[in-house]
Protein backbone atom coordinates (compact mmCIF):
# COMPACT_ATOMS: atom_id res chain seq x y z
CA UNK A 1 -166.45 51.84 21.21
CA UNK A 2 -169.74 50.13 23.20
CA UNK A 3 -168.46 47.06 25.61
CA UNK A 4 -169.39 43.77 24.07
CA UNK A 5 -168.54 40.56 24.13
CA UNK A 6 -164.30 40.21 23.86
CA UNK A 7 -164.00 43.68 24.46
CA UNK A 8 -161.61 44.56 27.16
CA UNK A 9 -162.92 47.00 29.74
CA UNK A 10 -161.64 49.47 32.09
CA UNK A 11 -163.51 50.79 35.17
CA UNK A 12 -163.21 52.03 38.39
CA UNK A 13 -166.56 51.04 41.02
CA UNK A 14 -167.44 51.43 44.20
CA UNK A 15 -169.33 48.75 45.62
CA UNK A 16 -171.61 48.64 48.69
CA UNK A 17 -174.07 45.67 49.90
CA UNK A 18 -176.52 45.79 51.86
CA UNK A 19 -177.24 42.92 54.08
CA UNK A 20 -180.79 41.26 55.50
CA UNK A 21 -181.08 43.73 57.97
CA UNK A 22 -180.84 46.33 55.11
CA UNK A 23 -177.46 47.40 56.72
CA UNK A 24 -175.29 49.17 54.16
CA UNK A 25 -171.44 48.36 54.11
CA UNK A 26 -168.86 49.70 51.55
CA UNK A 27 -167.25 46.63 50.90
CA UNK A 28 -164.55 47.75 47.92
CA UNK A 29 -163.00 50.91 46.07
CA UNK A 30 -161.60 50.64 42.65
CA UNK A 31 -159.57 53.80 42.06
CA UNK A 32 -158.37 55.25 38.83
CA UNK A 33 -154.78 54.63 39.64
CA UNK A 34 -155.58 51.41 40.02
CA UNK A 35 -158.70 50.04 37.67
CA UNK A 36 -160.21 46.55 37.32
CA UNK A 37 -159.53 45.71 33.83
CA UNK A 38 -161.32 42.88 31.74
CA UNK A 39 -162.30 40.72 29.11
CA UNK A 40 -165.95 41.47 28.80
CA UNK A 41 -167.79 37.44 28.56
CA UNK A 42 -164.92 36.08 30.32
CA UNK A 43 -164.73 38.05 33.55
CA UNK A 44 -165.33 35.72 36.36
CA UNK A 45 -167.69 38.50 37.49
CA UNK A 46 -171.58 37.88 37.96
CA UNK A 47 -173.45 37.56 34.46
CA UNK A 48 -175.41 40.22 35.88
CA UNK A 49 -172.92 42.53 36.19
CA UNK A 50 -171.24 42.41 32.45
CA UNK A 51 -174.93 42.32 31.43
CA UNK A 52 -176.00 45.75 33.11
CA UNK A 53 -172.45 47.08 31.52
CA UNK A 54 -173.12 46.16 27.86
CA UNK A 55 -173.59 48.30 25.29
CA UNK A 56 -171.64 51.39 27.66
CA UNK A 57 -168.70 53.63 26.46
CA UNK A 58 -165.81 55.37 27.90
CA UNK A 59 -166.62 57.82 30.43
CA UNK A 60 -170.11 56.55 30.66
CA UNK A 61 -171.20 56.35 34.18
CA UNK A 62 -172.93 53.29 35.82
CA UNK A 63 -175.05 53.19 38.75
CA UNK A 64 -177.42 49.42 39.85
CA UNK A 65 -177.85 46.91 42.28
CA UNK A 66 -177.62 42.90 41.68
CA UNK A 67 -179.77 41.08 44.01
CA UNK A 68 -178.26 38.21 46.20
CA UNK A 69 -179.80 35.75 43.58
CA UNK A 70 -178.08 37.22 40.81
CA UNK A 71 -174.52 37.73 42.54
CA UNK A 72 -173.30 35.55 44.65
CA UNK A 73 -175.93 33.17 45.70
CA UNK A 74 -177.99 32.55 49.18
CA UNK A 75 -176.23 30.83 52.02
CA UNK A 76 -175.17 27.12 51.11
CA UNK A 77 -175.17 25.10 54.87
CA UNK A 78 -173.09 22.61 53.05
CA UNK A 79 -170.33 24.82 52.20
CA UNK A 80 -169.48 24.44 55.85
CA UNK A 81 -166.98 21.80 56.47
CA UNK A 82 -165.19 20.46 59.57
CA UNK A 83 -161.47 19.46 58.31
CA UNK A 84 -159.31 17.79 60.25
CA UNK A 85 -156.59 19.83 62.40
CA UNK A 86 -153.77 17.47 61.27
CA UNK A 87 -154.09 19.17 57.97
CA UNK A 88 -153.05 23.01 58.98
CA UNK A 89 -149.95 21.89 60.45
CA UNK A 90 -146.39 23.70 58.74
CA UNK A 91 -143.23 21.77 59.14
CA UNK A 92 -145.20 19.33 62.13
CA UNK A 93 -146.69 22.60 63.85
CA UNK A 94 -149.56 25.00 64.14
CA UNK A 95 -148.88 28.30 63.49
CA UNK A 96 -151.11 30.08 66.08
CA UNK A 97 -151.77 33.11 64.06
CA UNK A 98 -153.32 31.10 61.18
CA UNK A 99 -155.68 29.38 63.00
CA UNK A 100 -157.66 31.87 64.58
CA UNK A 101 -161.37 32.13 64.10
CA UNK A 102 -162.76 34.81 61.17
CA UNK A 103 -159.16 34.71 59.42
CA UNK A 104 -159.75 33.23 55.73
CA UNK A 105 -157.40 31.03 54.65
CA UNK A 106 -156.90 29.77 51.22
CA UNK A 107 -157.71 25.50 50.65
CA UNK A 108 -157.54 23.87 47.59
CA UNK A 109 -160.30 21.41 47.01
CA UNK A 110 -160.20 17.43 45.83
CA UNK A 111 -160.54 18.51 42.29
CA UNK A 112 -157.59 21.15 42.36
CA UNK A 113 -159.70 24.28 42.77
CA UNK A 114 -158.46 26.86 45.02
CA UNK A 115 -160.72 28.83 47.23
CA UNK A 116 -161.25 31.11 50.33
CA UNK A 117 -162.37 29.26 53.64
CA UNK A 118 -162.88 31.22 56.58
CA UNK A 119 -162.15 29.84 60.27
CA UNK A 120 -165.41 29.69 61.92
CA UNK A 121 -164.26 27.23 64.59
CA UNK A 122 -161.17 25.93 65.94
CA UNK A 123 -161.61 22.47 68.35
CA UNK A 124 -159.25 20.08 69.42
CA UNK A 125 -159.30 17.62 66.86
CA UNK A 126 -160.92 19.62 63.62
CA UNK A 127 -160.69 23.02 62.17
CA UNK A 128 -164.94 24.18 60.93
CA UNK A 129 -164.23 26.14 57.98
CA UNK A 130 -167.29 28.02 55.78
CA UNK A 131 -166.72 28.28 52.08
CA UNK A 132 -169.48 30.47 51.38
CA UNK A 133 -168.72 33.49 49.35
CA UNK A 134 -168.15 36.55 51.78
CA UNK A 135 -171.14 38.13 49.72
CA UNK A 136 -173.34 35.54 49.45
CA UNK A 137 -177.08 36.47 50.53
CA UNK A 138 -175.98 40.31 50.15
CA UNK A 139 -177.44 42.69 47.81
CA UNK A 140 -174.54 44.27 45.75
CA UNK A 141 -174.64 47.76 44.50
CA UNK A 142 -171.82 49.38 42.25
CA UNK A 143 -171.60 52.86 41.03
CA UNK A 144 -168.33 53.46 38.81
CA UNK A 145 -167.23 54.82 35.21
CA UNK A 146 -166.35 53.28 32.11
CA UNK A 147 -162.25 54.71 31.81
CA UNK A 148 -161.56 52.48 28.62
CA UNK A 149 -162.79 50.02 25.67
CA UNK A 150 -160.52 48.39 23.56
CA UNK A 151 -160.26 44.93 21.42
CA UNK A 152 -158.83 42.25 22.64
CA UNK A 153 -155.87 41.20 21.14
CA UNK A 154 -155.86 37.25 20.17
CA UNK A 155 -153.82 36.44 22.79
CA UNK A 156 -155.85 38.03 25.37
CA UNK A 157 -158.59 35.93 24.19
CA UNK A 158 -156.73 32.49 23.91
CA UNK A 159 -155.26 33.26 27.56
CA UNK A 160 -158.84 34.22 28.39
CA UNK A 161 -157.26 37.42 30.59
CA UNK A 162 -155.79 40.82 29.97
CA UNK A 163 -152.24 40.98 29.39
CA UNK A 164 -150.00 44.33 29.87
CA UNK A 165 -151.16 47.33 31.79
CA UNK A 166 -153.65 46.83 34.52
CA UNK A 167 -154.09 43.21 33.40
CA UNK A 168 -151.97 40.01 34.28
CA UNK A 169 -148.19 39.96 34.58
CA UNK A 170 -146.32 36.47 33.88
């Protein structure tokens, strides 16, 4: 069965970016024990990515790059905010170990939406926090096997995530 649209997938990737410099980093290992698993169109991933995987098999092999422009974006100087310190208090104190610059911490925005921040500066009064995607403005390249193609069942669909092994437990 070829991955297409509502198909759930199995893999396993390695992924490595390379950065401005042209600095290569392995960022992530997805092992066959434990495989990223799916719904092909309703991933969450970069377009990019289900679009270089459609049309593959089980135990086809994959091997490409997605440029910063197609992943995650360039740098966004807005993304940076300065929030006041007030806010990270628990129970009317800071916890020290939280608040320490280069930890990411996750916020949840005006709107509800939860996301990453990471501390890039801690001052008296406010807490500067960068919301940019750790890969933004990096080059990503994954290398990884298809393990497994299957339908989606309707529920998986009307949930819009994998349900049962390797998918989301409730």
């Amino acid at each position: 069965m070829q991955i297409s649209n509502e198909k759930v997938v199995t893999l396993t990737y390695e992924l490595t970016v390379t950065d401005a410099d042209g600095v290569k980093d392995l960022i992530e290992t997805v092992e066959q024990e434990d495989p990223m698993v799916f719904i092909q169109g309703l991933s969450g991933l970069p377009e990019a990515f289900e679009e270089k995987i459609q049309g593959l098999s089980a135990g086809d092999t994959f091997e490409f790059s997605i440029p910063a422009e197609e992943g995650y974006g360039e740098y966004d100087p807005s993304a940076v905010v300065e929030l006041p310190k007030e806010i990270f208090k628990v129970d009317g104190e800071y916890v020290e170990e939280m608040l320490e610059v280069g930890n990411f911490l996750p916020m949840t925005d005006d709107a509800g939406n939860r996301l990453n921040g990471k501390i890039i500066a801690v001052e008296d009064t406010l807490v500067r926090m960068d919301f940019n995607h750790p890969l933004v403005d990096k080059e990503m390249f994954f290398k990884g096997t298809i393990v497994a193609v299957r339908e989606a069942t309707q529920s998986e669909l009307d949930h819009g995530h994998v349900h049962g092994d390797g998918g989301v437990h409730h």
